[in-house]
Every structure is written in structure tokens, then in C-alpha cells.
PDB file of N, CA and C in Angstrom:
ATOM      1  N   UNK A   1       6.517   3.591 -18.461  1.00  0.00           N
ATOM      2  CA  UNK A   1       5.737   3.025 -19.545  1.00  0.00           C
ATOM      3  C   UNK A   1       5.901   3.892 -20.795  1.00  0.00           C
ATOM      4  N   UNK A   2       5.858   4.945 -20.847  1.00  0.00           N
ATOM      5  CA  UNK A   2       6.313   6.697 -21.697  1.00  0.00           C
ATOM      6  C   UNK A   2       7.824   5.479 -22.090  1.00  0.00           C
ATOM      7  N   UNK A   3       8.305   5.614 -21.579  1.00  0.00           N
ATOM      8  CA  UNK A   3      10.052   4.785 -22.092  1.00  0.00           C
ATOM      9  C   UNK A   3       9.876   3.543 -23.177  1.00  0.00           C
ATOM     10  N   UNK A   4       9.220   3.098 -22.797  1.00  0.00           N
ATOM     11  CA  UNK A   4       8.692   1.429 -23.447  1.00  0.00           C
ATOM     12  C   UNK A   4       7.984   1.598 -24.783  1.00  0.00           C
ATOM     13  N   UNK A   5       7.159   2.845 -24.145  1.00  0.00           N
ATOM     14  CA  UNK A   5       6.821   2.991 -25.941  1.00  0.00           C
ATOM     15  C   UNK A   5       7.146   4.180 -26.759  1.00  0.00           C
ATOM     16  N   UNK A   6       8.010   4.895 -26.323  1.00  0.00           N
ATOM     17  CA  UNK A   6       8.695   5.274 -27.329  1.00  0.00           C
ATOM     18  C   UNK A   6       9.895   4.565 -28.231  1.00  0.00           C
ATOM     19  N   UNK A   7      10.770   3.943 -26.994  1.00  0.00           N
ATOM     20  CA  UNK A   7      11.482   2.718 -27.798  1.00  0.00           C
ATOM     21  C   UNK A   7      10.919   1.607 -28.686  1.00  0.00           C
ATOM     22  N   UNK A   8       9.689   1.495 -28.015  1.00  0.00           N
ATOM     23  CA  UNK A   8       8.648   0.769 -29.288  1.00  0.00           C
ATOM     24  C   UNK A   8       8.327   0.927 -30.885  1.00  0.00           C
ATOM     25  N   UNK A   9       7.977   2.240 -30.309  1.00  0.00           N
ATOM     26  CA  UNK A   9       7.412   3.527 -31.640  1.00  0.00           C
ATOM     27  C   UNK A   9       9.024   3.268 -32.559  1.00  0.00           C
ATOM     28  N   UNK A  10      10.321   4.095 -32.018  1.00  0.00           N
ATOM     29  CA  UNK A  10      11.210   3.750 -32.419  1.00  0.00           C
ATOM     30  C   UNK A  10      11.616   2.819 -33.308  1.00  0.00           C
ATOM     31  N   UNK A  11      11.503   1.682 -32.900  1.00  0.00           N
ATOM     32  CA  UNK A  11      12.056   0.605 -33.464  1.00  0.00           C
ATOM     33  C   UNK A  11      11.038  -0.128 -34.133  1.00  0.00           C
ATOM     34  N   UNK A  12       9.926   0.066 -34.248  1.00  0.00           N
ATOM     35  CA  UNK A  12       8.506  -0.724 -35.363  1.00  0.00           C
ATOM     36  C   UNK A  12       9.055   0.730 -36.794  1.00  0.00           C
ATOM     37  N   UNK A  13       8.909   1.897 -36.212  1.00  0.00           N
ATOM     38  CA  UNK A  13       8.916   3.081 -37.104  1.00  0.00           C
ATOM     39  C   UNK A  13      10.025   3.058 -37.971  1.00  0.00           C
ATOM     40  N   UNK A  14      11.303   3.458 -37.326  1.00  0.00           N
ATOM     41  CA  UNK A  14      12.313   3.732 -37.972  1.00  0.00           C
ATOM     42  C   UNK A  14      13.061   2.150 -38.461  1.00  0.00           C
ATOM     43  N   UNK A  15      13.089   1.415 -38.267  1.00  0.00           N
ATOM     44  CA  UNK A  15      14.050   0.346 -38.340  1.00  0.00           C
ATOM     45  C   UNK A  15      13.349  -0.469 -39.870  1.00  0.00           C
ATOM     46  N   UNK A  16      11.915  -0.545 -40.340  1.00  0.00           N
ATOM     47  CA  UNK A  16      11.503  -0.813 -41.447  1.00  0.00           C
ATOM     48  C   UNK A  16      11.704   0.798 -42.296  1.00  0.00           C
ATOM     49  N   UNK A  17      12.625   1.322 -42.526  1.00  0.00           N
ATOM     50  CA  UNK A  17      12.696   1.893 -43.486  1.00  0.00           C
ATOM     51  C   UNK A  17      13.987   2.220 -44.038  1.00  0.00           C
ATOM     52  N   UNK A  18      14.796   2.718 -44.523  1.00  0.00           N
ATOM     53  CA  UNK A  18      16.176   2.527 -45.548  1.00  0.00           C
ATOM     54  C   UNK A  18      16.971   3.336 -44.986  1.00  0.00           C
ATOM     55  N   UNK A  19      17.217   3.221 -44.070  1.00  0.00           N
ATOM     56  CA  UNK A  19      18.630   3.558 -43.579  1.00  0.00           C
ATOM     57  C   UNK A  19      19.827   3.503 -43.034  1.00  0.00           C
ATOM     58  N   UNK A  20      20.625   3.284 -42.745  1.00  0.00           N
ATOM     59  CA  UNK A  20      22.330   3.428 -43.322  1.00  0.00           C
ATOM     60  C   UNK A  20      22.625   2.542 -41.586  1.00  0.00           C
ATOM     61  N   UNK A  21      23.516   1.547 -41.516  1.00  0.00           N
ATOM     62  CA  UNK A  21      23.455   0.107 -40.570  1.00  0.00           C
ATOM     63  C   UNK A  21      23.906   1.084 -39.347  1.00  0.00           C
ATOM     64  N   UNK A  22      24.862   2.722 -39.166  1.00  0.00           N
ATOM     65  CA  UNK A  22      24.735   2.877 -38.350  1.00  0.00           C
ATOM     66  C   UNK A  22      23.934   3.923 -37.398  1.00  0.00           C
ATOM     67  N   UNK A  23      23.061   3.782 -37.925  1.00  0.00           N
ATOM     68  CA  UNK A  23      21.919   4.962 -37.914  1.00  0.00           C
ATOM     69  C   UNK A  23      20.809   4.198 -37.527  1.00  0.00           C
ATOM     70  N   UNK A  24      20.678   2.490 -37.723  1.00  0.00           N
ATOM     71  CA  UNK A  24      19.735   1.529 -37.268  1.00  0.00           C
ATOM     72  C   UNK A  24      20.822   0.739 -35.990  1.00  0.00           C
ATOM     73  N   UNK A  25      22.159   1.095 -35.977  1.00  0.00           N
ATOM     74  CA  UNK A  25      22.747   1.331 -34.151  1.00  0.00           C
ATOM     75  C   UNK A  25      22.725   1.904 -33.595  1.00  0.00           C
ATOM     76  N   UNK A  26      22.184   2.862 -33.492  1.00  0.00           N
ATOM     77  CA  UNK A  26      22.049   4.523 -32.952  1.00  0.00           C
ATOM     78  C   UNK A  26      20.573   3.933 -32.499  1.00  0.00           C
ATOM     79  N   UNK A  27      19.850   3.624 -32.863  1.00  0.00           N
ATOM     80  CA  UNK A  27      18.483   3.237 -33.024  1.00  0.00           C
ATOM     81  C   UNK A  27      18.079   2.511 -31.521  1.00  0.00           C
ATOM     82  N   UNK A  28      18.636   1.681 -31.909  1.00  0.00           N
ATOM     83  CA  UNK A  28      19.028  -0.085 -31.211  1.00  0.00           C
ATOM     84  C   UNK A  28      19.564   0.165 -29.784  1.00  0.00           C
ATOM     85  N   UNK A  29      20.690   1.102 -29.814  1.00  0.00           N
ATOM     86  CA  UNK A  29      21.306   1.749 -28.603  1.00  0.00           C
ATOM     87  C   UNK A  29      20.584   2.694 -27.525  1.00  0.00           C
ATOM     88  N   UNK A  30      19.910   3.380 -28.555  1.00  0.00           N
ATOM     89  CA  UNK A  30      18.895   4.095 -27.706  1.00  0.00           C
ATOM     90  C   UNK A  30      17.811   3.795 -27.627  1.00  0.00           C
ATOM     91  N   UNK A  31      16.980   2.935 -27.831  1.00  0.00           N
ATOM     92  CA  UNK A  31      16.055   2.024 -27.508  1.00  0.00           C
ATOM     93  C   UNK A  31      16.197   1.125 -26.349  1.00  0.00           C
ATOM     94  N   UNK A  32      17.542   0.717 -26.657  1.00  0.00           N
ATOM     95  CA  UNK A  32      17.767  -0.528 -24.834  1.00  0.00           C
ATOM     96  C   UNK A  32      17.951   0.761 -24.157  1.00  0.00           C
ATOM     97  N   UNK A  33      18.329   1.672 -23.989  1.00  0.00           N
ATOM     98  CA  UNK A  33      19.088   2.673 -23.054  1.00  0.00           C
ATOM     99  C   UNK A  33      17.148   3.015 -22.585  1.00  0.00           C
ATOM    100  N   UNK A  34      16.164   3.735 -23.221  1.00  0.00           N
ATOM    101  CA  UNK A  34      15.178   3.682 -22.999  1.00  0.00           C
ATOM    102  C   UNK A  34      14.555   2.635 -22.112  1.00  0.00           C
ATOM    103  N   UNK A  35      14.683   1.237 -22.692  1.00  0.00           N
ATOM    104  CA  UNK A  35      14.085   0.167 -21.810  1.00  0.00           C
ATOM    105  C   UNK A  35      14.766  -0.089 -20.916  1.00  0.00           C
ATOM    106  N   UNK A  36      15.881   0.044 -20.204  1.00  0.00           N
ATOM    107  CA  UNK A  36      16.399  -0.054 -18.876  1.00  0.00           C
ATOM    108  C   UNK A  36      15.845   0.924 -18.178  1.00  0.00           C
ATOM    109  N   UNK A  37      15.883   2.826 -18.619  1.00  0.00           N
ATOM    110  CA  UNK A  37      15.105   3.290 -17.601  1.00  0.00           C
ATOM    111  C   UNK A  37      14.076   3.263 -17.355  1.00  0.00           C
ATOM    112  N   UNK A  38      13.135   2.618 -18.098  1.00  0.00           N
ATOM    113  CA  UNK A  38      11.688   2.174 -18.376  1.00  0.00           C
ATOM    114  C   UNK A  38      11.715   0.966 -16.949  1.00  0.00           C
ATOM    115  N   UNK A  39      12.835  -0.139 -17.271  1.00  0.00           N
ATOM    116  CA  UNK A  39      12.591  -0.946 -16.510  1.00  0.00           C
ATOM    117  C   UNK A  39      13.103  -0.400 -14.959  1.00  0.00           C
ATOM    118  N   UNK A  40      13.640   0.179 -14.765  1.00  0.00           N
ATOM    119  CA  UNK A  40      14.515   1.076 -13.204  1.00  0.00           C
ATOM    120  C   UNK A  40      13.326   1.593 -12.990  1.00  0.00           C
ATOM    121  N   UNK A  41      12.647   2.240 -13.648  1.00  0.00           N
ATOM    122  CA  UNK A  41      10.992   3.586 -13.149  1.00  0.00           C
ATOM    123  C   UNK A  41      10.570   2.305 -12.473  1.00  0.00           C
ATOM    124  N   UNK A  42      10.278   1.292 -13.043  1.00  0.00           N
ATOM    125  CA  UNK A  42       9.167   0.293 -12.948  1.00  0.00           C
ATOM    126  C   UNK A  42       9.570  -0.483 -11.412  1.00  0.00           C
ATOM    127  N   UNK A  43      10.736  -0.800 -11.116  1.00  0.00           N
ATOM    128  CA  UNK A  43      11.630  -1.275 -10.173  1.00  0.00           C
ATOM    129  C   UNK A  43      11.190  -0.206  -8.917  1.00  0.00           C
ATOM    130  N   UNK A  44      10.908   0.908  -9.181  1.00  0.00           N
ATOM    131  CA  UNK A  44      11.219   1.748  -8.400  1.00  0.00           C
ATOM    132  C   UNK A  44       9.745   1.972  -7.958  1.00  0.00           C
ATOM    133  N   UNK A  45       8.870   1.814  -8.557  1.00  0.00           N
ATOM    134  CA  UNK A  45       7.255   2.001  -8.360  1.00  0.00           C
ATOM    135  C   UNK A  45       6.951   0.989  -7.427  1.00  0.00           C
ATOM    136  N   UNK A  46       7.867  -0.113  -8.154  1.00  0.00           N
ATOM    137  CA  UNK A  46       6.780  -1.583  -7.152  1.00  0.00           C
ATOM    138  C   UNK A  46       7.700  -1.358  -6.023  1.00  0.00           C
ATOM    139  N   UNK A  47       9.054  -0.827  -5.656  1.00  0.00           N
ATOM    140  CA  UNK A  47       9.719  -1.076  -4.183  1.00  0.00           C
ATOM    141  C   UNK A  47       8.641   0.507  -3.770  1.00  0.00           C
ATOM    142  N   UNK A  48       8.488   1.594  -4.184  1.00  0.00           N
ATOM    143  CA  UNK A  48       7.228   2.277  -3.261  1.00  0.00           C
ATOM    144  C   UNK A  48       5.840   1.064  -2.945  1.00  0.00           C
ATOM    145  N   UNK A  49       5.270   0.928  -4.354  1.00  0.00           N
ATOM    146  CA  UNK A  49       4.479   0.182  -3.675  1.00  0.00           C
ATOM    147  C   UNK A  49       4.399  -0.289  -2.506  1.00  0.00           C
ATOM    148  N   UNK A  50       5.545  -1.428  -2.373  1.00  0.00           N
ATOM    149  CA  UNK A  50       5.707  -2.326  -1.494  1.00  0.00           C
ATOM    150  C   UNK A  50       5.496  -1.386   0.314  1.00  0.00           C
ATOM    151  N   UNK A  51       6.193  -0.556   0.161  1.00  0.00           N
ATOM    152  CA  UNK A  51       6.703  -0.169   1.450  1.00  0.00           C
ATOM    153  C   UNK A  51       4.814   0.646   1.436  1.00  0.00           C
ATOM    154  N   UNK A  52       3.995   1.253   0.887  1.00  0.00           N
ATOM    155  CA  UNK A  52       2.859   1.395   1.308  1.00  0.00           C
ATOM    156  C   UNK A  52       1.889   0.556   1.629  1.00  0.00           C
ATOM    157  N   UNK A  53       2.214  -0.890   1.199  1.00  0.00           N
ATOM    158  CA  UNK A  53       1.189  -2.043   1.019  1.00  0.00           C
ATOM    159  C   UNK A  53       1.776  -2.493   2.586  1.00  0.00           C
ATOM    160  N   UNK A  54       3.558  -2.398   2.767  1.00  0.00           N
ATOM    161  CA  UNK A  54       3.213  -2.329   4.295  1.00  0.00           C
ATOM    162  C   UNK A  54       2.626  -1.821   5.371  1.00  0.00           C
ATOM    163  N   UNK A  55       2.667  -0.582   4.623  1.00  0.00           N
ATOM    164  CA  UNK A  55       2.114   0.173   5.861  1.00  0.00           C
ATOM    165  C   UNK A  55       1.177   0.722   6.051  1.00  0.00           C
ATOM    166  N   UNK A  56      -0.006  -0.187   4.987  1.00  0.00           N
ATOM    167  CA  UNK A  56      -1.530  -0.294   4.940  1.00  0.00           C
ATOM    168  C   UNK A  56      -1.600  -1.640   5.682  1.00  0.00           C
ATOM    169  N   UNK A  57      -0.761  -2.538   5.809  1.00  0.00           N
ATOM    170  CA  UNK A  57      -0.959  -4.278   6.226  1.00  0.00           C
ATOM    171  C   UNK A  57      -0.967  -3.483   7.695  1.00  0.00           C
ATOM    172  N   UNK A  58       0.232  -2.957   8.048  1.00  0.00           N
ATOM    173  CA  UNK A  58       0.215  -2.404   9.572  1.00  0.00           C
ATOM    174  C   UNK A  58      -0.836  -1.745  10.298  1.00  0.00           C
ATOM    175  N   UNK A  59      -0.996  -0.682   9.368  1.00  0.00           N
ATOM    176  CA  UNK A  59      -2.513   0.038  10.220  1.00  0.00           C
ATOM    177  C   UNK A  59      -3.943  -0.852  10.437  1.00  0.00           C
ATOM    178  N   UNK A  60      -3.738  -1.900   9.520  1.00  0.00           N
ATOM    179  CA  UNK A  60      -5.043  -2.830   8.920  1.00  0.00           C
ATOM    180  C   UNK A  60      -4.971  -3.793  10.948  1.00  0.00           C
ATOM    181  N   UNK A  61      -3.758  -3.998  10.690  1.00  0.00           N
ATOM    182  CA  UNK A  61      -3.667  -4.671  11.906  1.00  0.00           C
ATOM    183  C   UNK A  61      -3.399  -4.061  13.067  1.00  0.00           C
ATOM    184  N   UNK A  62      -3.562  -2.825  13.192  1.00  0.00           N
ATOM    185  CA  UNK A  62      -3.524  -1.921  14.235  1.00  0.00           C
ATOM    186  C   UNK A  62      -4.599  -1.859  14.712  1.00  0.00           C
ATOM    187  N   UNK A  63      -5.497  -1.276  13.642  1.00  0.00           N
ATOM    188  CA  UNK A  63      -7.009  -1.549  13.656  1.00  0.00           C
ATOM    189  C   UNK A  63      -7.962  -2.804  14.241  1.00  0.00           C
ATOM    190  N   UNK A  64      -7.381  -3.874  13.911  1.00  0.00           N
ATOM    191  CA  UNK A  64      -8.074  -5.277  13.602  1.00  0.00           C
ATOM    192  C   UNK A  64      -8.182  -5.405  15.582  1.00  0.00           C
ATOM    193  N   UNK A  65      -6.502  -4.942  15.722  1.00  0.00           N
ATOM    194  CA  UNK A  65      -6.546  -5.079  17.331  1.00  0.00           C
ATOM    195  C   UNK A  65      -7.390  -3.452  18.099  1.00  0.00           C
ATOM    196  N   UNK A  66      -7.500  -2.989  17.855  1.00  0.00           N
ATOM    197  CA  UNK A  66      -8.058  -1.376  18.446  1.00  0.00           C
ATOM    198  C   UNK A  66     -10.085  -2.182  18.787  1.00  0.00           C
ATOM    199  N   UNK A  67     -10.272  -3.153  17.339  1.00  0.00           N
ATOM    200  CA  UNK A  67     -11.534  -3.469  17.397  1.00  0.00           C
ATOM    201  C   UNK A  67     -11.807  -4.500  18.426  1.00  0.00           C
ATOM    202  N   UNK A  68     -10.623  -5.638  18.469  1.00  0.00           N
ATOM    203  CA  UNK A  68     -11.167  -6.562  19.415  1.00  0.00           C
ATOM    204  C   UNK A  68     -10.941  -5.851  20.976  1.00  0.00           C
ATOM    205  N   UNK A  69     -10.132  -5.301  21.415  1.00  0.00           N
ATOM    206  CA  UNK A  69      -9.837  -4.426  22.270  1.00  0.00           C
ATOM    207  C   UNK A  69     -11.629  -4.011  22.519  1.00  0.00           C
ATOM    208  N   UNK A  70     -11.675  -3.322  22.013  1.00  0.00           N
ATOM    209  CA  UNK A  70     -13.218  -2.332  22.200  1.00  0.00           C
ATOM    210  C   UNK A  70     -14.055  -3.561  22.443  1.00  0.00           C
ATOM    211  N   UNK A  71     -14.481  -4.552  21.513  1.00  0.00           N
ATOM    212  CA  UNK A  71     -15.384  -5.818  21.750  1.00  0.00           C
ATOM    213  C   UNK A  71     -15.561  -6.151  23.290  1.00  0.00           C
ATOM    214  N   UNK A  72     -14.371  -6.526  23.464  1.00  0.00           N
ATOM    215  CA  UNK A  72     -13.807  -7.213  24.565  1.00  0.00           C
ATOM    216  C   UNK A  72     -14.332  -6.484  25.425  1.00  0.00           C
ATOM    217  N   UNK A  73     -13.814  -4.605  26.008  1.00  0.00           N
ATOM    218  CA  UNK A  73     -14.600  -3.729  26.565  1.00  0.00           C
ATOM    219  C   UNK A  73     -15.834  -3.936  26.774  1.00  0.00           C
ATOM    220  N   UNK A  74     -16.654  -3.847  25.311  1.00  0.00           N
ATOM    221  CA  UNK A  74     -17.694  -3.744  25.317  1.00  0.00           C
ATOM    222  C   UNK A  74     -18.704  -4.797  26.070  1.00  0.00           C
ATOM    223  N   UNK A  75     -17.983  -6.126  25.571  1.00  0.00           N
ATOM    224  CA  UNK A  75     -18.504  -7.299  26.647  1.00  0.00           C
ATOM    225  C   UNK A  75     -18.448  -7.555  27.978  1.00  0.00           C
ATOM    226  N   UNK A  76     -16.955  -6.782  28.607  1.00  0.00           N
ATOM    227  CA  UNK A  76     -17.349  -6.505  29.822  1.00  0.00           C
ATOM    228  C   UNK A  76     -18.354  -5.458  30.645  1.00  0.00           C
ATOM    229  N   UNK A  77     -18.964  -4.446  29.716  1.00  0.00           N
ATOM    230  CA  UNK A  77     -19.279  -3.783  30.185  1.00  0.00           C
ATOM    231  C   UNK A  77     -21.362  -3.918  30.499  1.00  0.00           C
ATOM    232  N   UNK A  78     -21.232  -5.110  29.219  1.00  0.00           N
ATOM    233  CA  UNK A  78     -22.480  -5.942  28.752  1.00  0.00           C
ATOM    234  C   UNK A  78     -22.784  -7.136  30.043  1.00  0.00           C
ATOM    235  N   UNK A  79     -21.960  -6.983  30.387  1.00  0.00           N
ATOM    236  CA  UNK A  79     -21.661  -8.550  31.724  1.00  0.00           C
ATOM    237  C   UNK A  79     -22.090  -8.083  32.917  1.00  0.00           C
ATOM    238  N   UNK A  80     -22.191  -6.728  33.252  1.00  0.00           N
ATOM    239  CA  UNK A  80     -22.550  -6.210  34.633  1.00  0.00           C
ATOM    240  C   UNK A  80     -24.230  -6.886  34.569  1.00  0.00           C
ATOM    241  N   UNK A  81     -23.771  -7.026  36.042  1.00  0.00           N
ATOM    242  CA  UNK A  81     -24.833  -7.808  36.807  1.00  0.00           C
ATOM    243  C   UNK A  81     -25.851  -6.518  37.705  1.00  0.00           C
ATOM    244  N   UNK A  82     -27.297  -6.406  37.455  1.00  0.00           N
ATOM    245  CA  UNK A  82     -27.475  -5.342  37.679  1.00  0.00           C
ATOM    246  C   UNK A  82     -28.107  -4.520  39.016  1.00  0.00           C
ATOM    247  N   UNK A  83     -28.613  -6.234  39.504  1.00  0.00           N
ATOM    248  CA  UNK A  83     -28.241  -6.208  40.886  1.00  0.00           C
ATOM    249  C   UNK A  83     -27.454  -6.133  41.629  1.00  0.00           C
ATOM    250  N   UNK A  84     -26.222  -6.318  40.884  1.00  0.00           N
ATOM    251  CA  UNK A  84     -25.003  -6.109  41.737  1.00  0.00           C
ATOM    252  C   UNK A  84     -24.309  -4.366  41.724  1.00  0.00           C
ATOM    253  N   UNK A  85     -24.967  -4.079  40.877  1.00  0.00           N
ATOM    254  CA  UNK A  85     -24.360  -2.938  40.512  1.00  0.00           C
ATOM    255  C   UNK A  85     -25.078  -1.921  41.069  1.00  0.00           C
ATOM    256  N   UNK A  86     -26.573  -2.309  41.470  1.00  0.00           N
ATOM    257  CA  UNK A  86     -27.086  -1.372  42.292  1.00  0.00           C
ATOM    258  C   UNK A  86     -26.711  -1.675  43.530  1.00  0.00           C
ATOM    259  N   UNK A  87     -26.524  -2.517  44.495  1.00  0.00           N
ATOM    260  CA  UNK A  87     -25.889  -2.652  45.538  1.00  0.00           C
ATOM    261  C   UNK A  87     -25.007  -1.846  45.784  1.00  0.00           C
ATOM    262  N   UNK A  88     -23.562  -2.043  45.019  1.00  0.00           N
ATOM    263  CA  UNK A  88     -22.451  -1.131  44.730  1.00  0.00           C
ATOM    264  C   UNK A  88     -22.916   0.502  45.132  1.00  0.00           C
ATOM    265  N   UNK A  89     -23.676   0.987  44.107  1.00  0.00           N
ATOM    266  CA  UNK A  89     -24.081   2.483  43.690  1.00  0.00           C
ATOM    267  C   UNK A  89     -24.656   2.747  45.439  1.00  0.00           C
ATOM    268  N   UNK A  90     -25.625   1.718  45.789  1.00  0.00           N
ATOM    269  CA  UNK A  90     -26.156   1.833  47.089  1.00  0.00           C
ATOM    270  C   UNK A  90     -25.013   2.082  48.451  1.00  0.00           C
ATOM    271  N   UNK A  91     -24.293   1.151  48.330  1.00  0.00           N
ATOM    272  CA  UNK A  91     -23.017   1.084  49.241  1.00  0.00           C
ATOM    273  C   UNK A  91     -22.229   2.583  49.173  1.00  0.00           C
ATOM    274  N   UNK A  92     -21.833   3.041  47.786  1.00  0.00           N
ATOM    275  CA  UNK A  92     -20.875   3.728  47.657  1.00  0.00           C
ATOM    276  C   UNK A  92     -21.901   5.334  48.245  1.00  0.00           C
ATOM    277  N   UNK A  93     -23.545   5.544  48.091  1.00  0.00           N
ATOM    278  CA  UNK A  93     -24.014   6.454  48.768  1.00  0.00           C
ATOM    279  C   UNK A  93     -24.304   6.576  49.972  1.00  0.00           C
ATOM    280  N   UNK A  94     -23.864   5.515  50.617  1.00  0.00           N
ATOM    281  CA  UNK A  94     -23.987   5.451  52.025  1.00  0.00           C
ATOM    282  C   UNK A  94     -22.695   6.076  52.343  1.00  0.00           C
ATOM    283  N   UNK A  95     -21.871   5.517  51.604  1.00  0.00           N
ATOM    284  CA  UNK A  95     -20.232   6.437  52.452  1.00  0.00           C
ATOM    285  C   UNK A  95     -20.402   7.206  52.259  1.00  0.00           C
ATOM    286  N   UNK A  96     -21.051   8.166  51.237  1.00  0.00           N
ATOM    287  CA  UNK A  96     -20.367   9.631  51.144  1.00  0.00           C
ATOM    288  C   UNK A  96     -21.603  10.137  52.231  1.00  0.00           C
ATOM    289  N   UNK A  97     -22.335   9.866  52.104  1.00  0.00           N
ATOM    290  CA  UNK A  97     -23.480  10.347  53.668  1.00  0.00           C
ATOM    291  C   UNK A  97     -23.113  10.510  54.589  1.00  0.00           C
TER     292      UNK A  97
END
């Protein structure tokens, strides 16, 4: 963005004032030369972007499953029957007796 507006500044600044046609090509030349690397920085931000916005989408859905996982757990663990489960506990102290 630093690129964009200095070639800006550049060419509003220098180009309205009296000087010599190749000195307003010099101008002109280094102004696009500015806005290409202006536009390459910019190219280069959104392909990072991109590759973090993946790999925030990924963890998002790593997560999304880690939660139903646990739910799911959690509902089985909500489902015990509690008569049955003392039976069990009952049974399993008889063997070790």
C-alpha cells in the first residue's frame, strides 16, 4: 500500500508541474514499476491469507468434530441405567470376594 501511494504522491505531485517530457517518463516508469510491486506485495498477502484461513477452516472443523465426539460420550454416559449399574458394581464385588 506504501508502493501505491507513493506512486500516487508521485504522479498528482510532480507531473502538474513544468518539466522536461523525459523527466515526466522517468516519472511514469517508475510509478508503474512501483504499482506492480505494490500489486505482487498484495498477491502475496492474500495467497498467505488464504493458506491461514485454511488452516483456521481445518482446526474449526477439527474442533466441531472433538465436540460432537464428547456430546455423544457424554450422552452415553447420561444413558446409564442406574439400577443396572448397581447390579453390575454388586456382581463385580462379589468376584473379587
Amino acid at each position: 500500500i506504501r508502493k501505491l501511494a507513493m506512486a500516487a504522491a508521485m504522479v498528482s505531485s510532480l507531473m502538474s508541474t513544468n518539466i522536461s517530457q523525459a523527466a515526466k517518463d522517468s516519472i511514469i516508469d517508475h510509478s508503474q514499476k512501483l504499482v506492480g510491486e505494490a500489486l505482487s506485495g498484495i498477491a502475496q498477502v492474500q495467497s498467505q491469507t488464504g493458506i491461514v484461513q485454511k488452516r483456521v477452516s481445518d482446526a474449526s472443523d477439527r474442533m466441531k468434530t472433538q465436540i460432537d465426539l464428547f456430546e455423544r460420550h457424554i450422552l452415553d454416559l447420561e444413558a446409564v441405567d442406574p439400577a443396572e449399574a448397581a447390579t453390575r458394581v454388586a456382581d463385580l464385588t462379589q468376584h473379587i470376594e
